[in-house]
Protein backbone atom coordinates (compact mmCIF):
# COMPACT_ATOMS: atom_id res chain seq x y z
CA UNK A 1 -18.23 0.78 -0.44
CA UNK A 2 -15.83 -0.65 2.56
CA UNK A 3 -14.59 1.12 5.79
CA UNK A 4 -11.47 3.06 5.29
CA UNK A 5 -8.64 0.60 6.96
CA UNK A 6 -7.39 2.92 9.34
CA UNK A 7 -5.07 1.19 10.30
CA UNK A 8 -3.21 0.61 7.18
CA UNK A 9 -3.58 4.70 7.18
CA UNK A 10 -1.71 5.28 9.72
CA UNK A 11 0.72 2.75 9.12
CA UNK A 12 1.12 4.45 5.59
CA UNK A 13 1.82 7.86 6.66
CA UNK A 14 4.51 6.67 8.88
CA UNK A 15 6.01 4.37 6.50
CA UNK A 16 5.79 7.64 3.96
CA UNK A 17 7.60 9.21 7.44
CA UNK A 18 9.72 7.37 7.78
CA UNK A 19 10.68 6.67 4.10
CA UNK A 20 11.27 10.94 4.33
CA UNK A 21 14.09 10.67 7.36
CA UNK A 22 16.28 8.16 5.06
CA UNK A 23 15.36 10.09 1.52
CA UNK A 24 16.01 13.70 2.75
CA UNK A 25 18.90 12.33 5.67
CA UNK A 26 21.51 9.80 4.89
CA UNK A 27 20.26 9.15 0.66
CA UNK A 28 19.75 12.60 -0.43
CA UNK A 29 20.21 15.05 2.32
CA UNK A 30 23.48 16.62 1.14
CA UNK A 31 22.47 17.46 -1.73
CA UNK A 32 18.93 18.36 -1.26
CA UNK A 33 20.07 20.92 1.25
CA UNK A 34 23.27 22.11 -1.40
CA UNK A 35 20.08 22.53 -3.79
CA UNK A 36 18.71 24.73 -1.32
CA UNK A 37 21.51 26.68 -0.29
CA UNK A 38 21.34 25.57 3.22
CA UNK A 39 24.69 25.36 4.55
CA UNK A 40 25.92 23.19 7.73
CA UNK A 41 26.03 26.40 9.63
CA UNK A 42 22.38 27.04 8.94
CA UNK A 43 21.82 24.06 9.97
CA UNK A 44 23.37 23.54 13.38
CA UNK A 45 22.05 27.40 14.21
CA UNK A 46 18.67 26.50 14.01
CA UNK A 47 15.44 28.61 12.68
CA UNK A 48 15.66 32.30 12.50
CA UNK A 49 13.26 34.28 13.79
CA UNK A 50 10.25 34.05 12.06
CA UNK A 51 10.69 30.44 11.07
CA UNK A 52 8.84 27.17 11.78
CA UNK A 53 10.36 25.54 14.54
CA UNK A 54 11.68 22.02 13.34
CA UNK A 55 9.39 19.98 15.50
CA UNK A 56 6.69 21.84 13.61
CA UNK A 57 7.84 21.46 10.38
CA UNK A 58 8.21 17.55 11.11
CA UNK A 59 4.77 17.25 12.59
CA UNK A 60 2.90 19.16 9.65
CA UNK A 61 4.65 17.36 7.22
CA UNK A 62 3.38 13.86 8.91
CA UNK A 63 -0.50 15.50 8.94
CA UNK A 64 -0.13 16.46 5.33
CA UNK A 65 1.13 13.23 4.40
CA UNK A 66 -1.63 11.48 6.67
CA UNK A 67 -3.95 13.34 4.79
CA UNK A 68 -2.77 12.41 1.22
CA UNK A 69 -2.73 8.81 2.62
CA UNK A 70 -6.11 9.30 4.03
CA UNK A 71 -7.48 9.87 0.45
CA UNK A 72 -5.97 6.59 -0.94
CA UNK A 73 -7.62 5.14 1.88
CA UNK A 74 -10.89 6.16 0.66
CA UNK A 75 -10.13 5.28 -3.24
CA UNK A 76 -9.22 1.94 -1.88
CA UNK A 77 -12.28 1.40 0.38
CA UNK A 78 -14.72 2.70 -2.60
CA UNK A 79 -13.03 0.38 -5.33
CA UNK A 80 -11.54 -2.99 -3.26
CA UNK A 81 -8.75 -3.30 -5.85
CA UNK A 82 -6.61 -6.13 -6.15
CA UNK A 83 -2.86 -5.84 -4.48
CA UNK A 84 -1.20 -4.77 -8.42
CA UNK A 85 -3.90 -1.62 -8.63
CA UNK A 86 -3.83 -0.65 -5.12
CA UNK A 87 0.24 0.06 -6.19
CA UNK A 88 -0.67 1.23 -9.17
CA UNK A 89 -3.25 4.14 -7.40
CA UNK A 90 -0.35 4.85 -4.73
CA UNK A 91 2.27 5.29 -7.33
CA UNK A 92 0.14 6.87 -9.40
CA UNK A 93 -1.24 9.42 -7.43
CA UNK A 94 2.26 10.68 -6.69
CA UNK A 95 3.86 10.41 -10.52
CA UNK A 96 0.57 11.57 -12.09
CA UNK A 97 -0.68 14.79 -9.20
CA UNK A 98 2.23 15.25 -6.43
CA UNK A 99 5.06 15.02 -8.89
CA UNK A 100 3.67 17.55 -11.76
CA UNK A 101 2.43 19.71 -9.34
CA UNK A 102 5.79 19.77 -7.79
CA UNK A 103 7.32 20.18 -10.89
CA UNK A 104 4.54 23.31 -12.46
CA UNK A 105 5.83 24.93 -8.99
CA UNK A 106 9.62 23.92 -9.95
CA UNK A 107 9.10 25.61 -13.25
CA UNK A 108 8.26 29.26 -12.15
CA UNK A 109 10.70 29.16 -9.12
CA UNK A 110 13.26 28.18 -11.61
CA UNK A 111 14.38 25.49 -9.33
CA UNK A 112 17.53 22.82 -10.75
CA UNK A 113 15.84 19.49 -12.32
CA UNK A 114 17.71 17.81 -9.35
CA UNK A 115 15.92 19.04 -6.54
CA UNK A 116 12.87 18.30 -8.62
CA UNK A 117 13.84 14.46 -9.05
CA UNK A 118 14.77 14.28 -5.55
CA UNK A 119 11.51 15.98 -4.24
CA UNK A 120 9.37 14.08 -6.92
CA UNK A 121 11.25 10.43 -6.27
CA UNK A 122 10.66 10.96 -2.50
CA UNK A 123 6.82 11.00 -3.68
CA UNK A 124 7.03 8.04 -5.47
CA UNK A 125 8.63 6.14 -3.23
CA UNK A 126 6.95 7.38 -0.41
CA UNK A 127 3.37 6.48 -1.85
CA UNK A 128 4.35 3.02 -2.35
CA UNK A 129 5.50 2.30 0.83
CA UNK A 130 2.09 3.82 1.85
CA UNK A 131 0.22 1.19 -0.80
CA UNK A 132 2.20 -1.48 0.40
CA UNK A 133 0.61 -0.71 3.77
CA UNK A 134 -2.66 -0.90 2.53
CA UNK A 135 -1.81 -4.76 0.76
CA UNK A 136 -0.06 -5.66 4.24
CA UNK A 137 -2.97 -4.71 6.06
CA UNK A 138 -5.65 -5.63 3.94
């Protein structure tokens, strides 16, 4: 078994970030929030009372995504794949466990299919620009 690159952990989680600001900003932001029923007024008012703060929100959502990163760390360091499977495990881990678990959640909220392949495409997309961190780095 290798050391987990930690590096290339990092790295991942703020590609995944990053990848986050464009998907749910200028890409998909409209309509994720119209999804959501957040209007611009919401918006530009801020949390109510009783809400995360946004700089909270933001830095949770980087720790859980340095976590799920973290764990692909460790399934690369235990199996030393070649480049082609260390995408495969990145992508897969996100259309195979984040995406259906999204979606079982989806299902009983009775949430639009849209907001589903917005959420679940962010995954995707976001765990292979986390695998690709692990090839640049590697």
């Amino acid at each position: 078994m290798g050391e987990i690159n930690l590096l290339a952990v990092f790295v991942g989680a703020a590609a995944f970030f990053m990848i986050g600001a464009l998907w749910y900003g200028p890409l998909f932001g409209k309509q994720w929030r119209q999804l959501n029923g957040i209007t611009d007024e919401m918006m530009q008012a801020g949390p109510r009372p009783g809400q995360n703060p946004t700089w909270l929100i933001m830095l949770l959502a980087f720790l859980f995504e340095l976590l799920v990163v973290l764990m692909l760390g460790h399934n690369i360091a235990r199996t030393n794949p070649s480049p082609h499977v260390i995408m495969m495990m990145a992508t897969g881990f996100a259309a195979t466990i984040m995406a259906p678990a999204i979606g079982i959640n989806y299902l009983f909220q009775m949430r639009p299919g849209k907001l589903f392949a917005i959420d679940a495409g962010y995954f995707v997309v976001g765990m292979a620009a986390a695998g690709a961190a692990f090839i640049l780095l590697g």
